[in-house]
Structure formats: C-alpha cells, structure tokens
N, C-alpha and C. Protein backbone atom coordinates (compact mmCIF):
# COMPACT_ATOMS: atom_id res chain seq x y z
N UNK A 1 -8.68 16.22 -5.41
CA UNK A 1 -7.34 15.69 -5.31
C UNK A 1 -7.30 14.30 -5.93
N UNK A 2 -6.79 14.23 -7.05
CA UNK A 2 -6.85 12.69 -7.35
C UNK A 2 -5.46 12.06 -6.52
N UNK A 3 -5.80 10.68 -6.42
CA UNK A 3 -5.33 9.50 -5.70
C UNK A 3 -4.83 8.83 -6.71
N UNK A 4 -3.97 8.55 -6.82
CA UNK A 4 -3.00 7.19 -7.35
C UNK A 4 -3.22 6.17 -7.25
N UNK A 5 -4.15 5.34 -6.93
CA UNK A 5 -5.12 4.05 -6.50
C UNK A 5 -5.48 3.34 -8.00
N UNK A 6 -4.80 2.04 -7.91
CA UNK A 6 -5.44 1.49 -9.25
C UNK A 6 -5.95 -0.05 -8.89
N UNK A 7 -7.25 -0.24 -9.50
CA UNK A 7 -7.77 -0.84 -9.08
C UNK A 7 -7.37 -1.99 -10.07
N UNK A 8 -7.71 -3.77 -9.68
CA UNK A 8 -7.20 -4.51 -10.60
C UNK A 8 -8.65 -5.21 -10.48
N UNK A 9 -9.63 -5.26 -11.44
CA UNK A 9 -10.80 -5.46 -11.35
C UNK A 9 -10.69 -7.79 -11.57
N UNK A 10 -9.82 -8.07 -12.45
CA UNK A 10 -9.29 -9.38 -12.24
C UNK A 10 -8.42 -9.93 -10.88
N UNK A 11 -7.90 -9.63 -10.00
CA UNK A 11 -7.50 -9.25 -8.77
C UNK A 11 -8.47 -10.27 -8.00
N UNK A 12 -7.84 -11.62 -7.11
CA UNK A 12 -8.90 -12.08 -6.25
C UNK A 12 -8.88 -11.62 -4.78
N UNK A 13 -7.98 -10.18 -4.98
CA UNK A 13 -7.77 -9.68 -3.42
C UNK A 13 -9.20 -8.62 -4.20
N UNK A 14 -10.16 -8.57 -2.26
CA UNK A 14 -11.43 -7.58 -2.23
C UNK A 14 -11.19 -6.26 -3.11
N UNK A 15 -11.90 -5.74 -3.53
CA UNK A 15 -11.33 -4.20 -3.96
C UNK A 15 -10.89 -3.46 -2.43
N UNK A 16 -11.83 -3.50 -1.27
CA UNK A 16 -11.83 -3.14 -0.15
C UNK A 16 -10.15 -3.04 0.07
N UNK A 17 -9.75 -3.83 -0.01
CA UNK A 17 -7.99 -4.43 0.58
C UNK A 17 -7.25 -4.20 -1.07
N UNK A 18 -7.75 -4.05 -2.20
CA UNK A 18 -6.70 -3.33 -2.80
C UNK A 18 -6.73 -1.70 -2.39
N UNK A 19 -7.66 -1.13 -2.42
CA UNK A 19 -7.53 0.49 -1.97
C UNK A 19 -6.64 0.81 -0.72
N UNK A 20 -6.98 -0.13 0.09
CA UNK A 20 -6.44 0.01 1.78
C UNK A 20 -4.95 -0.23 1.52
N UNK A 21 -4.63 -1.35 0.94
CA UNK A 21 -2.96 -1.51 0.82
C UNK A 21 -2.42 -0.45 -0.06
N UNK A 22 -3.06 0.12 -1.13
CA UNK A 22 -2.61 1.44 -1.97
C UNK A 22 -2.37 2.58 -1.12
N UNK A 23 -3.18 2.76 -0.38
CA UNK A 23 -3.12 3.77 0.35
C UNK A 23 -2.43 3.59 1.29
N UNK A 24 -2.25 2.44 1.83
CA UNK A 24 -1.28 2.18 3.00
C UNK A 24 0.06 2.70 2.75
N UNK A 25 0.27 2.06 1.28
CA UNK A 25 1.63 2.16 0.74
C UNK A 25 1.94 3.94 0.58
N UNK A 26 0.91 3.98 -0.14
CA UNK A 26 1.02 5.47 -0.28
C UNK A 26 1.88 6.36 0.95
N UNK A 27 1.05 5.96 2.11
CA UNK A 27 1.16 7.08 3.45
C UNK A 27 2.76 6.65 3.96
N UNK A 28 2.60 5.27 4.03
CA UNK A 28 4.15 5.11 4.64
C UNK A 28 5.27 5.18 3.81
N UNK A 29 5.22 4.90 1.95
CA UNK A 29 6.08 5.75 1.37
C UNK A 29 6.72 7.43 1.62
N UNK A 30 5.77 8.07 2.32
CA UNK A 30 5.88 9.33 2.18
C UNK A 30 5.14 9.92 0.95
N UNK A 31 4.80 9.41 0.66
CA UNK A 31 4.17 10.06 -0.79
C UNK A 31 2.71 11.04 -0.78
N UNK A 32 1.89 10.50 0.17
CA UNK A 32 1.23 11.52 1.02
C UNK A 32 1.32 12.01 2.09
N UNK A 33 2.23 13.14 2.60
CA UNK A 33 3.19 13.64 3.83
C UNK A 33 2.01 13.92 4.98
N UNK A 34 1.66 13.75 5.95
CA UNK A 34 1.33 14.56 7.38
C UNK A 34 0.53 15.32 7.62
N UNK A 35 -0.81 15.77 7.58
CA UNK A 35 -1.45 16.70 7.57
C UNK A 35 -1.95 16.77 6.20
N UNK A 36 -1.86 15.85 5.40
CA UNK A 36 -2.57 16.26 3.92
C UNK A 36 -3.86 15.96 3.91
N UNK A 37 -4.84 16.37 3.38
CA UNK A 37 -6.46 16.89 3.61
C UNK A 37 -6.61 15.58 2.33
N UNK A 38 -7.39 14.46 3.00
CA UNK A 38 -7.57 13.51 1.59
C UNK A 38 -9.09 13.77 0.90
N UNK A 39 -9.69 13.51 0.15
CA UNK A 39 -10.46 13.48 -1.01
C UNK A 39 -11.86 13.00 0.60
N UNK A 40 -12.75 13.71 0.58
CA UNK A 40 -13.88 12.51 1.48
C UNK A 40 -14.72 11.43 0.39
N UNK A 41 -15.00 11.00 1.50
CA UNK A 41 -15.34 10.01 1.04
C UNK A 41 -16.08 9.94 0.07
N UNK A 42 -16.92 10.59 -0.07
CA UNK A 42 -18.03 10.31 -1.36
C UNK A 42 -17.00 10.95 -2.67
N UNK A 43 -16.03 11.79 -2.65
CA UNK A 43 -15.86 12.50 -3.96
C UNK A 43 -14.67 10.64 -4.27
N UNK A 44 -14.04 10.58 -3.22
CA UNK A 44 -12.97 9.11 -3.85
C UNK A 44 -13.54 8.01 -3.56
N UNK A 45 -14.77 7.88 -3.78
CA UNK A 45 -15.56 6.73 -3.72
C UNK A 45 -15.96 7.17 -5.77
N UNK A 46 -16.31 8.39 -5.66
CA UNK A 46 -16.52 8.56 -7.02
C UNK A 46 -15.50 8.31 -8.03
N UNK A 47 -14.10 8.80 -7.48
CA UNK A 47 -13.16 8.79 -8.12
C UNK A 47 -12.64 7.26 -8.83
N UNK A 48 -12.89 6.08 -7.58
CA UNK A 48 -12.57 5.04 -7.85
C UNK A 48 -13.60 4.49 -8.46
N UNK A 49 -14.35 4.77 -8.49
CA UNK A 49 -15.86 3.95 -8.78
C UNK A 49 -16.23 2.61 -8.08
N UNK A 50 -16.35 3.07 -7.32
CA UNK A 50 -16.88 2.32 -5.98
C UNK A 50 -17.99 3.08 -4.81
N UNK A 51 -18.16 1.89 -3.94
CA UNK A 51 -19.21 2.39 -2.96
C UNK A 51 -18.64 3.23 -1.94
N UNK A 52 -19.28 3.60 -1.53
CA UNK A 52 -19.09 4.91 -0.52
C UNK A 52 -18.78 4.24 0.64
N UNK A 53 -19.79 3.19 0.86
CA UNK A 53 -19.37 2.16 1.84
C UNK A 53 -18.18 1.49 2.08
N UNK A 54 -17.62 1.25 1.08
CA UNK A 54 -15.94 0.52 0.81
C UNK A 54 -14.74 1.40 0.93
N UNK A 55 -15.13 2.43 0.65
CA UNK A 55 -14.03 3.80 1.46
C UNK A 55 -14.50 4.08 2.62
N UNK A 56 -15.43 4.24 3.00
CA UNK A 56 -15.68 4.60 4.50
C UNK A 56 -15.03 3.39 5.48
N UNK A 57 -14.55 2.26 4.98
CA UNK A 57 -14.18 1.23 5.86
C UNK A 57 -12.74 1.46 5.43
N UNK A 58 -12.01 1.83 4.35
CA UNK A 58 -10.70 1.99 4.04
C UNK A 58 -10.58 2.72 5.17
N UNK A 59 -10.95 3.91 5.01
CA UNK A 59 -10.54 4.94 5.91
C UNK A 59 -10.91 4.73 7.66
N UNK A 60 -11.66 4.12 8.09
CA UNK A 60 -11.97 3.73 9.42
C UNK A 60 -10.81 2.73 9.38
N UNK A 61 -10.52 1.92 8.76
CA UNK A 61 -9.30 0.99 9.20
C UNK A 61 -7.89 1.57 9.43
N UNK A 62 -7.78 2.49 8.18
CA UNK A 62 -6.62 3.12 8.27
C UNK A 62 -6.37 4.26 9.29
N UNK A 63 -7.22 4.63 10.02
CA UNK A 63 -7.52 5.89 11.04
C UNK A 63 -6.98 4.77 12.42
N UNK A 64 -7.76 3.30 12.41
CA UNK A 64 -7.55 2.72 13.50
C UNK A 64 -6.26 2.12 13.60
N UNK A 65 -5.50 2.12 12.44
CA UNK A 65 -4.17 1.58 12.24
C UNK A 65 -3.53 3.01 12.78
N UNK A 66 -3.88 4.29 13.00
CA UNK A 66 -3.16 5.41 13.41
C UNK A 66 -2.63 6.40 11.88
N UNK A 67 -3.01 5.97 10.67
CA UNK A 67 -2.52 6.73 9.68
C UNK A 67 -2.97 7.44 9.12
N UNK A 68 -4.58 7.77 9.43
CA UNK A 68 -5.36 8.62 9.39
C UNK A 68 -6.25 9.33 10.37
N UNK A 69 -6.26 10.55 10.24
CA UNK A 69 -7.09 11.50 11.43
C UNK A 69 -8.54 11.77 10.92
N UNK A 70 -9.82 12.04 11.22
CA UNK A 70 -11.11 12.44 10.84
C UNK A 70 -11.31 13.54 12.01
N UNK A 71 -11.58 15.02 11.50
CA UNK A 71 -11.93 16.08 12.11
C UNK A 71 -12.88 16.34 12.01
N UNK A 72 -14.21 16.04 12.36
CA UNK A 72 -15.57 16.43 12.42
C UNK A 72 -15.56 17.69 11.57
N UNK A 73 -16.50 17.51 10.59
CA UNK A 73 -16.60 18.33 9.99
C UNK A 73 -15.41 19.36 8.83
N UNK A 74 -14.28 18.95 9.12
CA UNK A 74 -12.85 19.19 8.43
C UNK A 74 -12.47 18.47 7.58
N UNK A 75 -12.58 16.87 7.68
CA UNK A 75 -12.37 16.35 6.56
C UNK A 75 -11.30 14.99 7.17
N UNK A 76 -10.73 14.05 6.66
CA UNK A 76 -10.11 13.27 6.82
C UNK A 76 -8.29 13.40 6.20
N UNK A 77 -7.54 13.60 7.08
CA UNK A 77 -6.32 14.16 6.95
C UNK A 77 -4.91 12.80 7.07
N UNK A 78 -4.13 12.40 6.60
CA UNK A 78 -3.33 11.96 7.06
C UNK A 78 -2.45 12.13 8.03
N UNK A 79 -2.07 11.04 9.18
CA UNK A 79 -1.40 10.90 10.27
C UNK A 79 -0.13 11.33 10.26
N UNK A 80 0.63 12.12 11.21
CA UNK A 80 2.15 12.47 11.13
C UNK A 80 2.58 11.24 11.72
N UNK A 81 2.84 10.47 10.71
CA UNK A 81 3.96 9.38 11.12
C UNK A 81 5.12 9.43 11.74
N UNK A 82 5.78 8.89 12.60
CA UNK A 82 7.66 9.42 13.19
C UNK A 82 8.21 8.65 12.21
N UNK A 83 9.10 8.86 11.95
CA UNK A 83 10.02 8.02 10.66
C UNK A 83 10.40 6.90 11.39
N UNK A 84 10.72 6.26 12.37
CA UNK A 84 10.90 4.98 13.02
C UNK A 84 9.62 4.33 13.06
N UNK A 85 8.79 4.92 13.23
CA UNK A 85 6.80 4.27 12.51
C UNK A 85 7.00 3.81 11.40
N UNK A 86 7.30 4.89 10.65
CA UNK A 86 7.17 4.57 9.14
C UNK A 86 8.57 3.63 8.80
N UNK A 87 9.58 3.39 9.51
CA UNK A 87 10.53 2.43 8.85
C UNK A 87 9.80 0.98 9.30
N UNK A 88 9.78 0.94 10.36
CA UNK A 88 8.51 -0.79 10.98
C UNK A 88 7.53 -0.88 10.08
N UNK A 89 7.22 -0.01 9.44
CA UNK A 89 5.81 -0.07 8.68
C UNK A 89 6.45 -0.75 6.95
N UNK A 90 7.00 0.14 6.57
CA UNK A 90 7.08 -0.40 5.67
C UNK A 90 8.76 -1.98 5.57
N UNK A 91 9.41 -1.89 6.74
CA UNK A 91 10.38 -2.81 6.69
C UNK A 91 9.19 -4.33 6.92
N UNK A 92 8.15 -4.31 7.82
CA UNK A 92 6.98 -5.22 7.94
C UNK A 92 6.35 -5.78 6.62
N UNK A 93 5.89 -4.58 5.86
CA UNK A 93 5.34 -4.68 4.34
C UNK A 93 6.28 -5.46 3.47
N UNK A 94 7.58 -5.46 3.66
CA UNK A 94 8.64 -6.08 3.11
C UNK A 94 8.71 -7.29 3.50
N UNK A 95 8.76 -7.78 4.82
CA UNK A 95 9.08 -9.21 5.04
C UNK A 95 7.72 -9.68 5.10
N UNK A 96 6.68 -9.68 5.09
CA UNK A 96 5.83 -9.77 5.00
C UNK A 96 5.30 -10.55 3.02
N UNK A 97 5.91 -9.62 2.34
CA UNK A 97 5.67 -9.99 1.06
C UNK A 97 6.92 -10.85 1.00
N UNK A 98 7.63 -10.93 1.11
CA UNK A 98 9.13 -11.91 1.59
C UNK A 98 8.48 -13.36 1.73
N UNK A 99 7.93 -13.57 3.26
CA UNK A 99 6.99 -14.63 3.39
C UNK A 99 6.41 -15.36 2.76
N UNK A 100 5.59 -14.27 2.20
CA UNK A 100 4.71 -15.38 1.04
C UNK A 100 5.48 -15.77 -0.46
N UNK A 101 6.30 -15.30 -0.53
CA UNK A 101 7.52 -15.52 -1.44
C UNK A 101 7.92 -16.56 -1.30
N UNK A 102 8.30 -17.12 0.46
CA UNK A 102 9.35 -17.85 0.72
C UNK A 102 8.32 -19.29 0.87
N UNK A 103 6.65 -18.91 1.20
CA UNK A 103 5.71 -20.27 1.09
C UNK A 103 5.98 -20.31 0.40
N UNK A 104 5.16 -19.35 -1.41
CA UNK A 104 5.05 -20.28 -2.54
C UNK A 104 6.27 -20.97 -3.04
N UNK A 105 7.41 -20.56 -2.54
CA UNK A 105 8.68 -21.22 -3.46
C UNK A 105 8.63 -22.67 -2.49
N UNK A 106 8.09 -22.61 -1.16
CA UNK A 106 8.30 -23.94 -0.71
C UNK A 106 7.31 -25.19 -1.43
N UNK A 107 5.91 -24.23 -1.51
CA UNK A 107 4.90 -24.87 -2.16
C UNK A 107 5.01 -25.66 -3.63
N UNK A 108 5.90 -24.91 -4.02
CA UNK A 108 6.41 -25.58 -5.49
C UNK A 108 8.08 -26.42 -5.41
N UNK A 109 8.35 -26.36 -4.16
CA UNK A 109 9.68 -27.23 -3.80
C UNK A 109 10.90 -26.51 -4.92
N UNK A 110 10.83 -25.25 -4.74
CA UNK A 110 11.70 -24.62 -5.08
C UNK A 110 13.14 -24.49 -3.95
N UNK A 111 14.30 -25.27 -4.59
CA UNK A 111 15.16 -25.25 -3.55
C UNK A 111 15.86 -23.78 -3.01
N UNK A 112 16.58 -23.46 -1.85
CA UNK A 112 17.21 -22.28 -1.37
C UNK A 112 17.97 -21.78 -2.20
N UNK A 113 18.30 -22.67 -2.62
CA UNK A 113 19.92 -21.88 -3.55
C UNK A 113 18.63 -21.32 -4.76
N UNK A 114 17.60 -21.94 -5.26
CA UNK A 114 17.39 -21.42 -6.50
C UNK A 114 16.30 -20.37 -6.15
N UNK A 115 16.05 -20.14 -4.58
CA UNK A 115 14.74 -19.00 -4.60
C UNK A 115 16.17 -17.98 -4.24
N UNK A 116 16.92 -17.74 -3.91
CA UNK A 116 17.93 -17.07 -3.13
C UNK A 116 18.47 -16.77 -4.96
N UNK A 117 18.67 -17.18 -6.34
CA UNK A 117 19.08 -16.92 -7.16
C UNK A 117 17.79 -16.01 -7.88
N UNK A 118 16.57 -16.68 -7.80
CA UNK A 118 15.46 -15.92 -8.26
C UNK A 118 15.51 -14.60 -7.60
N UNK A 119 15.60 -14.43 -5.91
CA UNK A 119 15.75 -13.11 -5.49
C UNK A 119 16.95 -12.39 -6.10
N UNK A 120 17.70 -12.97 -6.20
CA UNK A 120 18.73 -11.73 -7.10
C UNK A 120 18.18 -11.30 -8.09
N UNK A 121 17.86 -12.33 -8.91
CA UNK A 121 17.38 -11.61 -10.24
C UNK A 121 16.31 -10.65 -10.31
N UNK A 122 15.19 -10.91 -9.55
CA UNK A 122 14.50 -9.76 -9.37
C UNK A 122 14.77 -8.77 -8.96
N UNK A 123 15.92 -8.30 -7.90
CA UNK A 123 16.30 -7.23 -7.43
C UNK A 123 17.08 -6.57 -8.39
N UNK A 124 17.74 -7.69 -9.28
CA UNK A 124 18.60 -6.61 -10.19
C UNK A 124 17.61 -6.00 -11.61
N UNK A 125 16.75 -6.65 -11.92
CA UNK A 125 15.70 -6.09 -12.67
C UNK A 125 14.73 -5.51 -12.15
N UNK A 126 14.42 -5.24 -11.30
CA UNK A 126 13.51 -4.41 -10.82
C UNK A 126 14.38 -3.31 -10.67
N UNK A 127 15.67 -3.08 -10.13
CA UNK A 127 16.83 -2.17 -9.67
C UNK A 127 16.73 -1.31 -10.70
N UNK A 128 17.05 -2.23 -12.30
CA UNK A 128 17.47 -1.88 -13.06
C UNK A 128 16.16 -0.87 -14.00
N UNK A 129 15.28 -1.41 -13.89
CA UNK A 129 14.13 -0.37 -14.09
C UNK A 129 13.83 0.95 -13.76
N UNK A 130 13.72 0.52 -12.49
CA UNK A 130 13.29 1.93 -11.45
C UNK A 130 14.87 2.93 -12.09
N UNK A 131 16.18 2.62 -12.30
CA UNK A 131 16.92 3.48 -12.42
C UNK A 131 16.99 3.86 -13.88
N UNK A 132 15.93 3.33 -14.77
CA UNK A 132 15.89 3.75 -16.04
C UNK A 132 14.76 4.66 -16.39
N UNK A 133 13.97 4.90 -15.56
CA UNK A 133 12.72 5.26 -15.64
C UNK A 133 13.05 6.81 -14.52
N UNK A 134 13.94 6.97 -13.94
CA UNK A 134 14.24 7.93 -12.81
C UNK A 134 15.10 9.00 -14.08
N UNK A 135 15.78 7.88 -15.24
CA UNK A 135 16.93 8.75 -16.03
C UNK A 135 16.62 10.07 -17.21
C-alpha cells in the first residue's frame, strides 16, 4: 500500500515528526478511513527509507494518541474516529498552526491590521488553487 508521506530531507523538523504529522493529517482528513490495514512496519520503513525504528515509534505514538489499533499478529489498522474526534482534531491542527503564525508575525512586529490582511491573502490564494486544481 503506498503512503502519501513526503519527506523534506532539508526540513529542521525530526523525520520522526514529519511522518507522524503526515500521517496524522492523513487519518483525521479522512483520507485513510477506519479499519484500513496500514503498510507494517518494516515494508513503510522501506517505503520511506528510513529506520524501522522511526516507524515503530510513529505508530506507537499514533496508537497512543487513539488513531491507530495493532492486532497481534494482524497488522496495524487505523482507528474509527467519531467525526466530533476528528473535527477537535483537526479544528486543534488549525489553531495550533494559527499560533505560530500569530508568534512569528509578533516576532517580526508585524502589526494586526497587516497579519489579519496577510491572512486574507493567503486564504484567497490558497482558495484559489485548491479550486483550480479540483477543475
């Protein structure tokens, strides 16, 4: 089963925590639904080219976060999320990246009116993408 996971090898976030947030995103998008049978570990350790060790902790974190199941001997499956899970989950992921938005613009003494104008603009170009790329 390949995974959608891209790694950014220039990236000063761990590889560990880029896979984990990919996949995070992944599960609470919906994009990998409930019961789906994921890759074990050694074949998407291969896949990514990485250690076996660094997925085995993706997946122990993400199991202890509740979004993944491990069935002895069955394989490692994704969690049936309730859709009120999955809206906290990813409405969190949102203000969350919001946050650090709202430091660095303080960090650079970016005033309200002009981070509050920067957020428009990104929403309408990013908007405007995603609905060109859907067409």
């Amino acid at each position: 089963m390949f995974m959608p996971i891209q790694i950014n090898e220039n990236s000063s976030e761990p590889l560990y925590a880029q896979i984990k947030h990919q996949l995070r995103a992944l599960i609470l998008s919906g994009h990998l639904e409930g019961g789906m049978l994921l890759p074990s570990i050694r074949e998407f350790a291969n896949q990514l080219q990485c250690s076996v060790i660094t997925v085995r902790r993706v997946y122990q974190d993400l199991e202890n976060d509740g979004l993944l199941r491990t069935k002895q001997g069955t394989g490692t499956f994704v969690a049936h999320v309730h859709v009120e899970e999955r809206d906290r989950y990813r409405r969190h992921a949102v203000e969350r990246a919001l946050e650090e938005a709202v430091d660095a613009a303080i960090r650079v003494n970016i005033s309200r009116g002009e981070l509050e104008q920067l957020l428009q603009d990104v929403i309408h170009r990013k908007w405007n993408a995603e609905q060109a790329k859907s067409e």
